[in-house]
Structures are given as structure tokens and as C-alpha cells.
Protein backbone atom coordinates (compact mmCIF):
# COMPACT_ATOMS: atom_id res chain seq x y z
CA UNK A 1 0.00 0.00 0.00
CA UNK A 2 1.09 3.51 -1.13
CA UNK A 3 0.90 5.97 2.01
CA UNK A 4 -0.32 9.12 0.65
CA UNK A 5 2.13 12.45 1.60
CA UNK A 6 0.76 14.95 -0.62
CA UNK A 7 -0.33 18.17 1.10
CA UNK A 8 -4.22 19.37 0.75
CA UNK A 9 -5.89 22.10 2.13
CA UNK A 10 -9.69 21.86 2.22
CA UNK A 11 -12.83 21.87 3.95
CA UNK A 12 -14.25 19.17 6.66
CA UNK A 13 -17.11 18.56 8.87
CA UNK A 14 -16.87 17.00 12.47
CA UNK A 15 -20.63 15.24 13.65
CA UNK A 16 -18.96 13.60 16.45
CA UNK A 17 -16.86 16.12 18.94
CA UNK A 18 -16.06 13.96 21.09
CA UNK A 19 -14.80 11.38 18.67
CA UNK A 20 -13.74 13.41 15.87
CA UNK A 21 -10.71 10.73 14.95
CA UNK A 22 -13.92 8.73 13.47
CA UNK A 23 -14.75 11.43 10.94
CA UNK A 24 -14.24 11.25 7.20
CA UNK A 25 -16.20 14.30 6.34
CA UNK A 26 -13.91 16.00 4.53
CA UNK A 27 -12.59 17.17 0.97
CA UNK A 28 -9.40 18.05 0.11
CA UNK A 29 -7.45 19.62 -2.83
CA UNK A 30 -3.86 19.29 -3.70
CA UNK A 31 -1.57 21.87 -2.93
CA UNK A 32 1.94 22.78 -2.68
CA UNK A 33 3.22 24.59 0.69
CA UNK A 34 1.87 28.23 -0.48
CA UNK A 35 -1.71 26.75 -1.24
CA UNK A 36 -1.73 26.77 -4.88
CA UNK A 37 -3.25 24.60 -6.29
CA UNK A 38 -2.90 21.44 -8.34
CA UNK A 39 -6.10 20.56 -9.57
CA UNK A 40 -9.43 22.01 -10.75
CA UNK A 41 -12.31 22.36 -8.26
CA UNK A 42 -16.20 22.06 -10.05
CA UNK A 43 -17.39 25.57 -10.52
CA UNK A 44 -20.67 24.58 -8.75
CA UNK A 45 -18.95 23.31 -5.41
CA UNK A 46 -16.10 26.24 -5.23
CA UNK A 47 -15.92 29.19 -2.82
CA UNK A 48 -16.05 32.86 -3.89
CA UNK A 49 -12.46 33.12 -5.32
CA UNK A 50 -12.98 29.22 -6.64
CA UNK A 51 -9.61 28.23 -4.77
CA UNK A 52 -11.14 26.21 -2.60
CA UNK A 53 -14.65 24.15 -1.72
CA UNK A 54 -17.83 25.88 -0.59
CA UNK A 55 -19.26 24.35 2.54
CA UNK A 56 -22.90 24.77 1.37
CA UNK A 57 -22.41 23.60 -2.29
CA UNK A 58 -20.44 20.84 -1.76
CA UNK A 59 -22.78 19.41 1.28
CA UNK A 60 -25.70 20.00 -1.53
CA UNK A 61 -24.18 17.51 -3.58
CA UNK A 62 -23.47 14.45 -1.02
CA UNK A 63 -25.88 11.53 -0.50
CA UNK A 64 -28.44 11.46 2.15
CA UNK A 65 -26.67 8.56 3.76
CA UNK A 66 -23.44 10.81 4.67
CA UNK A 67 -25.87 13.88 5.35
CA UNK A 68 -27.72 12.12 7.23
CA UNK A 69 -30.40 14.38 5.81
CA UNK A 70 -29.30 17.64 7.97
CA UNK A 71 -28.44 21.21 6.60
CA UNK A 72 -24.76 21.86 6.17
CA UNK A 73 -24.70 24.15 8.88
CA UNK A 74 -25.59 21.24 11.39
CA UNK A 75 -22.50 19.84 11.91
CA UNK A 76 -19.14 21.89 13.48
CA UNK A 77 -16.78 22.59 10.61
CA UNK A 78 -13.87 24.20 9.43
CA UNK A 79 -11.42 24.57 6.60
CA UNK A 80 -7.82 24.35 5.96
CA UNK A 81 -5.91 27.64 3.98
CA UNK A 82 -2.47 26.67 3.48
CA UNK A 83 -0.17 30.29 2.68
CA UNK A 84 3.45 31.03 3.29
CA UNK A 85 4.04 27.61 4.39
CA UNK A 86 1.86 27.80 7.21
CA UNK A 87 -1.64 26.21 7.80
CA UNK A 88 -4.79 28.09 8.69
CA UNK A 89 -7.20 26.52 10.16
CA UNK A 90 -10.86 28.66 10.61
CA UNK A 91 -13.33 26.10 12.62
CA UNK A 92 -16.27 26.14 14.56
CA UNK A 93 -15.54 26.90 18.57
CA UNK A 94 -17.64 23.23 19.62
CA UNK A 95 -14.06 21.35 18.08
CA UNK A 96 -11.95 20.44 20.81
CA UNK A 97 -8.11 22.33 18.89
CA UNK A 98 -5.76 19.57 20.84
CA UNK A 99 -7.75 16.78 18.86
CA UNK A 100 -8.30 18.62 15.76
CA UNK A 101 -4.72 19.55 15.22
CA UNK A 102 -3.93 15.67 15.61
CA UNK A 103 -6.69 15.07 13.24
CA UNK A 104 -5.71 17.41 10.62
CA UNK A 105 -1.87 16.69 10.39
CA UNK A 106 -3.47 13.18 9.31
CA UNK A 107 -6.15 14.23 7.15
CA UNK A 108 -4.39 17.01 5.53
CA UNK A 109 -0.68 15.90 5.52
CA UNK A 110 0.12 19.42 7.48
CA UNK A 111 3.95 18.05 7.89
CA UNK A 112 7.00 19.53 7.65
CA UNK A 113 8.22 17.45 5.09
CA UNK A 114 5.33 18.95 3.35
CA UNK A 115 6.53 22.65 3.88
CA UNK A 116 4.73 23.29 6.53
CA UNK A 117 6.23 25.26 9.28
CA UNK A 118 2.96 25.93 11.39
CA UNK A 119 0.00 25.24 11.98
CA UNK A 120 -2.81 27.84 13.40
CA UNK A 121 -5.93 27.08 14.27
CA UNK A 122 -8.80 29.56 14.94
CA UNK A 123 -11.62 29.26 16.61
CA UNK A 124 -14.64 31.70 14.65
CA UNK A 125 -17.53 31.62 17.00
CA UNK A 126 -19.40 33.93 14.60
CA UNK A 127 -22.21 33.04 12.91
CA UNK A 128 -20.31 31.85 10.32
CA UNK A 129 -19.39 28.74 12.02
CA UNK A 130 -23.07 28.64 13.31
CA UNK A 131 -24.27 24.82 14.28
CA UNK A 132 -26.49 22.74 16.22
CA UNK A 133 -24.57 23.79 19.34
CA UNK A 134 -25.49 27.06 19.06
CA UNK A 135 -29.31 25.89 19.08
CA UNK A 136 -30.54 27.61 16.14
């Protein structure tokens, strides 16, 4: 088996905070270590500047059975910007950041064999980030 080292940056969700090591809600795009970009992203899942995945759009577009049927503002979730070598990492308040960081490194290959020399998360509670947590 071929272990996978490229670098992504990228959106995820995380239904389970207390578990999140069980989540595979997520979508990620190649990159090198100042977040351009190796590949295209569809027009009709992309975010404003089309350099990376819109939460909304691409949620639209999964099957019931990984939706479970909910909005895609139900879940916590977050995305990955990689620039200047660093990652930065915007995501709901409800993710616990000593798991997430663990998670991500995984998910996202945020190494620094990779080019990455940090990693910063952020916690938005705005109403961005808004999800069932924040009891609608």
C-alpha cells in the first residue's frame, strides 16, 4: 500500500466532537506549501475566489446517507488555507483544537516534510461557524 504524503488544504465537517478521529467528512485539494493549487475544483462546489470548496455547495451535492439528511450548517466545521508555508485553520468553537490539530496533520498531511512550518488554528464563533450547538 502507497501511504499518501501529498499536502491538501480543504474543507471538513466534524458530527462527532467527542470522537472526531472517526470522521471522514472532509474534501481536500492538492496543494503545494503556499496553497496553490494542483487541480481544478467544479465551478458549482467552489468558494467565492474558486480556490477552494464551498461548505454549502459541496454538502448540496453528497448523499443522504453521509448527510444524514441535515443542513450543512448542522454539523461543526472548518477549513484548511495553506499560505506562506503555514496552515490556517478557521473552525467552529464546539471542536476540541488539541484533537483537531492531531486530526488534521493526518487528514491534511500538514507536515514539515510537506513545507509546513505551522499550523494555526482559529476558533470563529461567529455566525459563520453557526451549528447545532449554538441551538438555532
Amino acid at each position: 500500500m502507497i501511504e499518501d504524503s501529498q499536502l491538501y488544504r480543504g474543507i471538513f465537517w466534524i458530527p462527532d466532537t467527542d470522537n472526531i478521529y472517526d470522521s471522514d467528512l472532509y474534501f481536500r485539494i492538492p496543494c503545494d506549501e503556499n496553497g496553490n493549487i494542483y487541480s481544478e475544483i467544479p465551478a458549482e462546489m467552489s468558494s467565492k475566489n474558486a480556490g477552494n470548496y464551498n461548505h454549502k455547495n459541496l454538502w448540496n451535492s453528497l448523499p443522504k446517507k453521509l448527510t444524514g439528511g441535515k443542513s450543512f450548517d448542522y454539523y461543526p466545521r472548518g477549513r484548511v488555507e495553506i499560505k506562506n508555508r503555514m496552515a490556517l485553520v478557521y473552525h467552529s468553537g464546539y471542536i476540541p483544537q488539541d484533537m483537531l490539530k492531531v486530526w488534521l496533520i493526518e487528514k491534511f498531511n500538514l507536515t514539515v516534510a510537506n513545507g509546513i512550518r505551522k499550523i494555526r488554528l482559529i476558533a470563529d464563533n461567529s455566525g459563520h461557524y453557526r451549528c447545532y450547538h449554538d441551538n438555532y
